[in-house]
Protein backbone atom coordinates (compact mmCIF):
# COMPACT_ATOMS: atom_id res chain seq x y z
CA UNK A 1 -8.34 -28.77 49.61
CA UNK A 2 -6.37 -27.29 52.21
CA UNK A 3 -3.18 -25.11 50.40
CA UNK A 4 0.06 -24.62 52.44
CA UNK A 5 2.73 -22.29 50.28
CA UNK A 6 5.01 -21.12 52.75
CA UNK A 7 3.18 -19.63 55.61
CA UNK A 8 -0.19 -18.69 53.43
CA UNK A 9 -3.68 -20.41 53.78
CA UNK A 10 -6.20 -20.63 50.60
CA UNK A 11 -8.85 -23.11 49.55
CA UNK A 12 -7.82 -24.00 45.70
CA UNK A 13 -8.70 -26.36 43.47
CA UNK A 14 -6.00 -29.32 43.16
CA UNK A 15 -5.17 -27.92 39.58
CA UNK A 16 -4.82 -24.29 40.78
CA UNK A 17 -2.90 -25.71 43.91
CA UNK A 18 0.01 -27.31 41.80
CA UNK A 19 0.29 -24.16 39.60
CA UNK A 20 1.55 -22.39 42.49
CA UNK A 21 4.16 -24.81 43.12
CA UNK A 22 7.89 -24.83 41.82
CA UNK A 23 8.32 -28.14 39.82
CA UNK A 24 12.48 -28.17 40.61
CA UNK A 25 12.43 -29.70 43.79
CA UNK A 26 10.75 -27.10 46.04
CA UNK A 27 9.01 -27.63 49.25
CA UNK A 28 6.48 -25.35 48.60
CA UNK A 29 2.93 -26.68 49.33
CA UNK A 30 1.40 -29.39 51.19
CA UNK A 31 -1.86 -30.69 50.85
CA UNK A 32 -3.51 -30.95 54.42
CA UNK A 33 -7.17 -31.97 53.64
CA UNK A 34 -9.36 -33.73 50.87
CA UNK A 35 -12.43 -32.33 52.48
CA UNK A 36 -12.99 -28.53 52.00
CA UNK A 37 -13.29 -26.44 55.59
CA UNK A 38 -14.12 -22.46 55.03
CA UNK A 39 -14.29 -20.20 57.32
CA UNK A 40 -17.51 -18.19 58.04
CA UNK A 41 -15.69 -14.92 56.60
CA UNK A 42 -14.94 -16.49 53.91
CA UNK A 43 -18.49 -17.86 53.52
CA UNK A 44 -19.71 -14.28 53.22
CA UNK A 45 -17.32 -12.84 51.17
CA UNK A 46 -18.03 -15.67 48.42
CA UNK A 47 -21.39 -16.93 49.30
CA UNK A 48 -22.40 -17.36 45.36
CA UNK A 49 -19.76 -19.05 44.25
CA UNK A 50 -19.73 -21.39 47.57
CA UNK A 51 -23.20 -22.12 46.58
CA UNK A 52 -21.91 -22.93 42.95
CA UNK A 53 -19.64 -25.47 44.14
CA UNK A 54 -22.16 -27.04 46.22
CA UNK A 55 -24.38 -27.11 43.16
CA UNK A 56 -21.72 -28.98 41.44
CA UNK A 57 -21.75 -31.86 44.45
CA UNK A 58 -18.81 -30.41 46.57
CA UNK A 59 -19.65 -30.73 50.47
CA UNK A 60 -17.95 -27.78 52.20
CA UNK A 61 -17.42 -27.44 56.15
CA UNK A 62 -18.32 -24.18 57.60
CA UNK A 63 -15.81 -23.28 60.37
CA UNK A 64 -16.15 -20.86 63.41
CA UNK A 65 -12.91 -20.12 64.72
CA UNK A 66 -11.69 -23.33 63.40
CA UNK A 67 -14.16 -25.48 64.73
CA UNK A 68 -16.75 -27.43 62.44
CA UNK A 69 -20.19 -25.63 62.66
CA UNK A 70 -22.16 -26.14 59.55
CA UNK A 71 -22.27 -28.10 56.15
CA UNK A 72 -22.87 -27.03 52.84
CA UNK A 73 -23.44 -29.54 49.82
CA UNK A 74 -25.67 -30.84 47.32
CA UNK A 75 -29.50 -31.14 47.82
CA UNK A 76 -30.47 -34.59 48.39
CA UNK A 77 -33.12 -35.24 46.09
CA UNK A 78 -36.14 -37.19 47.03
CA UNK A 79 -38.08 -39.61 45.21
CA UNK A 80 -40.68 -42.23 45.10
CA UNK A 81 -40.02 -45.96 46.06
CA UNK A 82 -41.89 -48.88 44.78
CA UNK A 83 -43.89 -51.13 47.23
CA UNK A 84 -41.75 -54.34 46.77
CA UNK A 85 -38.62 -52.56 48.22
CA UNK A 86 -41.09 -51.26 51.11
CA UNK A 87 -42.72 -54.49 51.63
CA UNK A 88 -41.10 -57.02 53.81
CA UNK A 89 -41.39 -53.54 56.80
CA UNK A 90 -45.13 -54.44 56.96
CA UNK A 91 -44.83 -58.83 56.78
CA UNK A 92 -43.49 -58.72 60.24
CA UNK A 93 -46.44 -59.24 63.52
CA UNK A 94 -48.04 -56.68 64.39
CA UNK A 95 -48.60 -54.58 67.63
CA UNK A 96 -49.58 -56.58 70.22
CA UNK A 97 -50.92 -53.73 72.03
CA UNK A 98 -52.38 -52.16 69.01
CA UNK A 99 -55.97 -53.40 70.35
CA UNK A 100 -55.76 -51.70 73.81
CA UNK A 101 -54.24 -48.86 72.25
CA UNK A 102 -57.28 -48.54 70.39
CA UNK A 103 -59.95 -49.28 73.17
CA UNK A 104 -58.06 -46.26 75.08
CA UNK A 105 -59.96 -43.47 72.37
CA UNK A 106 -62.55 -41.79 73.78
CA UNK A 107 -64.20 -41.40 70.30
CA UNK A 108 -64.15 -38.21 70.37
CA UNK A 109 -61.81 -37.09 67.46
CA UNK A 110 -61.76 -33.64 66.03
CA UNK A 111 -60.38 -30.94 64.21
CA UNK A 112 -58.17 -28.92 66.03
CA UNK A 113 -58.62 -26.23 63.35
CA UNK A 114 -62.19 -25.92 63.97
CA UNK A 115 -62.77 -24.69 67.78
């Protein structure tokens, strides 16, 4: 979250942003952005706990000179799939030029690793 308060800049949490603000009728911050943007200074003056928030499942944008360069989040996780939610890829036809395709091989595979 983006944190106006008067004419200063800081990425804060949304509980730490409405500490800072007066509750009697100020103006004092505005919330520009839901999606976090650091800059790349920033990135290596708090690389570990940047990493910790990603840890936690926030996606951060990496900025250079205020343009979006990288992204930093969560690991996706892979994982296995079961056959019945693969299955209907392989019911369709198949190649109709699988057969030429094939006749094309000179029969002569080998092991590139053993030249």
């Amino acid at each position: 979250m983006l944190l106006i308060v008067g004419n200063r800049h800081s990425s804060l949490p949304l509980e730490e942003a409405y500490s800072h603000c007066n509750p009697i009728g100020s103006i004092c911050a505005t919330l520009l952005s839901m999606r976090d943007e650091i800059g790349l200074r920033e990135v290596r003056q708090n690389a570990s706990q940047l990493v910790r928030r990603a840890q936690a499942g926030e996606r951060l944008t990496i900025t250079v000179s205020g343009r979006p360069a990288a992204s930093l989040g969560p690991v996706e996780v892979a994982s296995w799939v079961s056959w019945a939610s693969v299955a209907d890829v392989f019911t369709g036809p198949g190649d109709p030029e699988w057969q030429a395709d094939r006749d094309r091989l000179d029969g002569s595979l080998r092991d590139p690793w053993d030249q």
